[in-house]
C-alpha atoms as a PDB file:
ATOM      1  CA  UNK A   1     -36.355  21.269   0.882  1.00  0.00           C
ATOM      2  CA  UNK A   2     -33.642  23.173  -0.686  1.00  0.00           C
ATOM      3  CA  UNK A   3     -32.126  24.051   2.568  1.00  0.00           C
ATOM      4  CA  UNK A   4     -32.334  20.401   3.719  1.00  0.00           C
ATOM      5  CA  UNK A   5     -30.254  19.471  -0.023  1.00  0.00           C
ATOM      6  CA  UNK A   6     -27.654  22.348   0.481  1.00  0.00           C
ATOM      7  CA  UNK A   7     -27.086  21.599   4.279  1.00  0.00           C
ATOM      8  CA  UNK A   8     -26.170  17.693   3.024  1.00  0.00           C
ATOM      9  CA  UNK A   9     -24.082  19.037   0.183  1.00  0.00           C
ATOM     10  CA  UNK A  10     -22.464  21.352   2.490  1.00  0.00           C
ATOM     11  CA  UNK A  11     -21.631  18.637   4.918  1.00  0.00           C
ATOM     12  CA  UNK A  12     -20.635  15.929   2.124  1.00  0.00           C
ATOM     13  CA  UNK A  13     -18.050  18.216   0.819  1.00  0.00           C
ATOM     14  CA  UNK A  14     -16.437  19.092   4.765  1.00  0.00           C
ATOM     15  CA  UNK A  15     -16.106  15.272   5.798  1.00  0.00           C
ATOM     16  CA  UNK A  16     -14.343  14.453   2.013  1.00  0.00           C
ATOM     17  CA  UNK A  17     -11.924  17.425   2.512  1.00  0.00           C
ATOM     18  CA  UNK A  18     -11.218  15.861   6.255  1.00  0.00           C
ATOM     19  CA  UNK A  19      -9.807  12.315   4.923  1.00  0.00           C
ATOM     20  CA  UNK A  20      -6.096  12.224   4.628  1.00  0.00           C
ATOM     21  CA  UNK A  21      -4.290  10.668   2.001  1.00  0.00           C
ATOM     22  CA  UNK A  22      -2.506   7.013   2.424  1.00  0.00           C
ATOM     23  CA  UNK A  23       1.300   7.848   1.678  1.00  0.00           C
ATOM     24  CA  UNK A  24       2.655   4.407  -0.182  1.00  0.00           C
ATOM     25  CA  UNK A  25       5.753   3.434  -1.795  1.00  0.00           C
ATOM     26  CA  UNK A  26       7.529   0.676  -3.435  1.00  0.00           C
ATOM     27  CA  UNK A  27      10.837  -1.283  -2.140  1.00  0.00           C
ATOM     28  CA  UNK A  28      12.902  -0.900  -5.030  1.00  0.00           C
ATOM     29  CA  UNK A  29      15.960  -1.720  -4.056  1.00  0.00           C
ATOM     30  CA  UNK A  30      17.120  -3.899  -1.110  1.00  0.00           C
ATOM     31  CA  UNK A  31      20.068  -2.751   0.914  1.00  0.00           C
ATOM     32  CA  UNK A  32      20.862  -5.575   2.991  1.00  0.00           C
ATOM     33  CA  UNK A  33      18.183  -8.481   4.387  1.00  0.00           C
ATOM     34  CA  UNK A  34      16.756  -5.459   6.816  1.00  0.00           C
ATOM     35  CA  UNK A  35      17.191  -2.034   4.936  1.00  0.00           C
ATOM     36  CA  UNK A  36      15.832  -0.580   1.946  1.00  0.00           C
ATOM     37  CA  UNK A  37      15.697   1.843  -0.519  1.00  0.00           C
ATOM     38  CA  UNK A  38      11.800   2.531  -0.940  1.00  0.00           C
ATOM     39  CA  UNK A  39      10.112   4.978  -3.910  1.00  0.00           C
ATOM     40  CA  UNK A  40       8.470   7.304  -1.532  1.00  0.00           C
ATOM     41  CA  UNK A  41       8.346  10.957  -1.941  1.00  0.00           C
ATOM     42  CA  UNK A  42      10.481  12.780   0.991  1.00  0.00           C
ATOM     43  CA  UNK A  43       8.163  15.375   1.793  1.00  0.00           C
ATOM     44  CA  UNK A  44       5.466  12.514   2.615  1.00  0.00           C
ATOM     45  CA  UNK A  45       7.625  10.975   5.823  1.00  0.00           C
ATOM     46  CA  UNK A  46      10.369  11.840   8.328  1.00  0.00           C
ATOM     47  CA  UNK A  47      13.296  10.181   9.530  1.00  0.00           C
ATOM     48  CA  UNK A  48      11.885   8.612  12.729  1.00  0.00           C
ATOM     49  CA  UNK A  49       7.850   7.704  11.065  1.00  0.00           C
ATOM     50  CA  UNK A  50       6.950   3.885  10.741  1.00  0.00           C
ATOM     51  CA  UNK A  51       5.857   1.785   8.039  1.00  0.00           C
ATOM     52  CA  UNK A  52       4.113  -0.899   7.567  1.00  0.00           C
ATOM     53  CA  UNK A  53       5.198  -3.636   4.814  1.00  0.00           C
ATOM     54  CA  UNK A  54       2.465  -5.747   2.443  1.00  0.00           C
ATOM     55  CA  UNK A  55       2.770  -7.716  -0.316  1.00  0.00           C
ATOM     56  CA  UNK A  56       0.047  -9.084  -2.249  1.00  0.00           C
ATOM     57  CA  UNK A  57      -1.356 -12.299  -2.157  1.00  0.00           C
ATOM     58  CA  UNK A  58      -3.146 -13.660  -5.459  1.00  0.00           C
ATOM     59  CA  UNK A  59      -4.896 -16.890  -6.522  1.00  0.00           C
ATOM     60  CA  UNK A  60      -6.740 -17.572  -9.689  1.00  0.00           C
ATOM     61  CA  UNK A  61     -10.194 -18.948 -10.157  1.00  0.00           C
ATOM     62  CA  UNK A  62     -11.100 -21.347 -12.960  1.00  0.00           C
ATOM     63  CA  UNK A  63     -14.820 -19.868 -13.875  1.00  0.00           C
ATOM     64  CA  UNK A  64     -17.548 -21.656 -16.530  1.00  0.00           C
ATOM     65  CA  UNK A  65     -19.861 -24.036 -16.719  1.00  0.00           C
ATOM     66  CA  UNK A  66     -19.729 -27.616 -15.980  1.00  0.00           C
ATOM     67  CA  UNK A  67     -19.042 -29.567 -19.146  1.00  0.00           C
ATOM     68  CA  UNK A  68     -17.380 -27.425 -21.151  1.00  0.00           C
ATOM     69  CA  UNK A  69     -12.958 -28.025 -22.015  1.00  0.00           C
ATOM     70  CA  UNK A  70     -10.263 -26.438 -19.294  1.00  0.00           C
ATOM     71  CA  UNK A  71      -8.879 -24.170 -22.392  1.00  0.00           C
ATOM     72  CA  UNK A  72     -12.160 -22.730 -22.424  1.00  0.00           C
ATOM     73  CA  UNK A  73     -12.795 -21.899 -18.826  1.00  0.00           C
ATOM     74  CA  UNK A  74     -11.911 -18.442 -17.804  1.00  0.00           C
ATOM     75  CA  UNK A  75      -9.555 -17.670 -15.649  1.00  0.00           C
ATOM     76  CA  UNK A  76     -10.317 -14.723 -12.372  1.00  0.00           C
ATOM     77  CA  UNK A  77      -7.577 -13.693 -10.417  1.00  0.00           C
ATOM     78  CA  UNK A  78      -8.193 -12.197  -6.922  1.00  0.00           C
ATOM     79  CA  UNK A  79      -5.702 -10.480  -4.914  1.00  0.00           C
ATOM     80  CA  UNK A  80      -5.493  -9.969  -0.948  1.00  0.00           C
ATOM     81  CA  UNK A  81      -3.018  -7.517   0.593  1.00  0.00           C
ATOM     82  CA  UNK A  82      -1.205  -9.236   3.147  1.00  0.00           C
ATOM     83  CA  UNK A  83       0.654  -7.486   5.931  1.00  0.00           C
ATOM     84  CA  UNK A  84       4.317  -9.047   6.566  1.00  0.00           C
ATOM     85  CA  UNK A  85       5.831  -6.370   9.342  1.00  0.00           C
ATOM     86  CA  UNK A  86       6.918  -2.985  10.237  1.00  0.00           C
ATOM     87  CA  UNK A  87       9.850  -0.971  10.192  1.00  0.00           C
ATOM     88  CA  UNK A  88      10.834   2.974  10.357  1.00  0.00           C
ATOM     89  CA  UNK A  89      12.162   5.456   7.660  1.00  0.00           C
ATOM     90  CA  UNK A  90      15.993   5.879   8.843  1.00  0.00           C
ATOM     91  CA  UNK A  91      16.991   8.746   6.169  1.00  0.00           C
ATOM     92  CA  UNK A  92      15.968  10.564   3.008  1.00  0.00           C
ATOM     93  CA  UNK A  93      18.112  10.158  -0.234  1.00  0.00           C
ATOM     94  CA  UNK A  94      16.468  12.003  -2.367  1.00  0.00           C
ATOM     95  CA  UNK A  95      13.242  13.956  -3.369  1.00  0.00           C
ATOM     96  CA  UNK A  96      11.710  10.406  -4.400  1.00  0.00           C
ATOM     97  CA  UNK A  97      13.835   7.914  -2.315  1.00  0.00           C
ATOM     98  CA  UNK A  98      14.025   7.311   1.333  1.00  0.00           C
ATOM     99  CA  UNK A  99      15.763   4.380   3.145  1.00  0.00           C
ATOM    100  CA  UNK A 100      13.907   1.886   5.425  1.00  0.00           C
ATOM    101  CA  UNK A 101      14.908  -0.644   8.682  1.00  0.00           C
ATOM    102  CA  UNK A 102      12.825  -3.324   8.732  1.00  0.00           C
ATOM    103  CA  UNK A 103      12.098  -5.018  12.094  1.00  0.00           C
ATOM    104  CA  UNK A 104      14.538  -8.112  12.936  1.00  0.00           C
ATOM    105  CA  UNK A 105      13.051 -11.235  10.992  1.00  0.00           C
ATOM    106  CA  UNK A 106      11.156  -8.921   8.653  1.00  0.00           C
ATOM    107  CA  UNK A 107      11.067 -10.323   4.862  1.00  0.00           C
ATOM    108  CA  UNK A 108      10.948  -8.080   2.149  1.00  0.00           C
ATOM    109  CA  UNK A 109      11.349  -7.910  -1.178  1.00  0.00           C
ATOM    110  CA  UNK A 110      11.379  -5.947  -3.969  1.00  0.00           C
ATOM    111  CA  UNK A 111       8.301  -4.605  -5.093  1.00  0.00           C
ATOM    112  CA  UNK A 112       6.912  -4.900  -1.785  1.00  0.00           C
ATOM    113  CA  UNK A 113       4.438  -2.083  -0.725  1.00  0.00           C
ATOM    114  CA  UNK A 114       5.098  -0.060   2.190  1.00  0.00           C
ATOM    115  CA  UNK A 115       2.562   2.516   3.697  1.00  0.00           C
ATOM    116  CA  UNK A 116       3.113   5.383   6.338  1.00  0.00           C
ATOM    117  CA  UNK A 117       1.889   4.741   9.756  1.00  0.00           C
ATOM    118  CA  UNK A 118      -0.650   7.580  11.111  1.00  0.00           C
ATOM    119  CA  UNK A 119      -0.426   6.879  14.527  1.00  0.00           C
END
């Protein structure tokens, strides 16, 4: 029995130390309607790696019981990360800035997420 339990431990701990890490970072600062200056750390991506772009999508839910005021109801608010396009890190600027291309008809924003392609 105590084999079986160390064997599963043993194995847990080998497929947690096999998943890599998402890289993410933030558009803080837009260039021009395709480029951007994103807060993601240079030794994370290359010149030459694609992103993908995602903003977040949120709606709020009035939640109570029938009967009862609207200033009483609470409010939920659910969020859904939406995918809005691609584009590829062009250049680092700094330890904690790179610059980003966004594919032609691409809108971004600031704020925006990006996250590093592992393909």
């Amino acid at each position: 029995m105590f084999k079986l339990f160390l064997i599963s431990v043993m194995a847990s701990l080998f497929l947690t130390s096999c998943v890599t890490a998402v890289h993410r970072g933030v558009v803080a600062m837009k260039i021009d309607e395709s480029t951007a200056h994103v807060g993601l750390a240079a030794d994370e991506v290359m010149p030459g790696d694609h992103v993908e772009l995602y903003s977040n999508k949120c709606k709020n839910t009035k939640v109570g019981r029938v009967g009862i005021k609207s200033e009483q109801l609470n409010i939920e608010q659910s969020c859904e990360k939406v995918s809005k396009g691609h584009g590829k890190v062009v250049s680092i600027i700094n330890k904690d800035y790179v610059v980003v291309k966004f594919d032609s008809g691409v809108a971004f924003q600031e704020g925006d997420t990006i996250e590093k392609h592992s393909h």
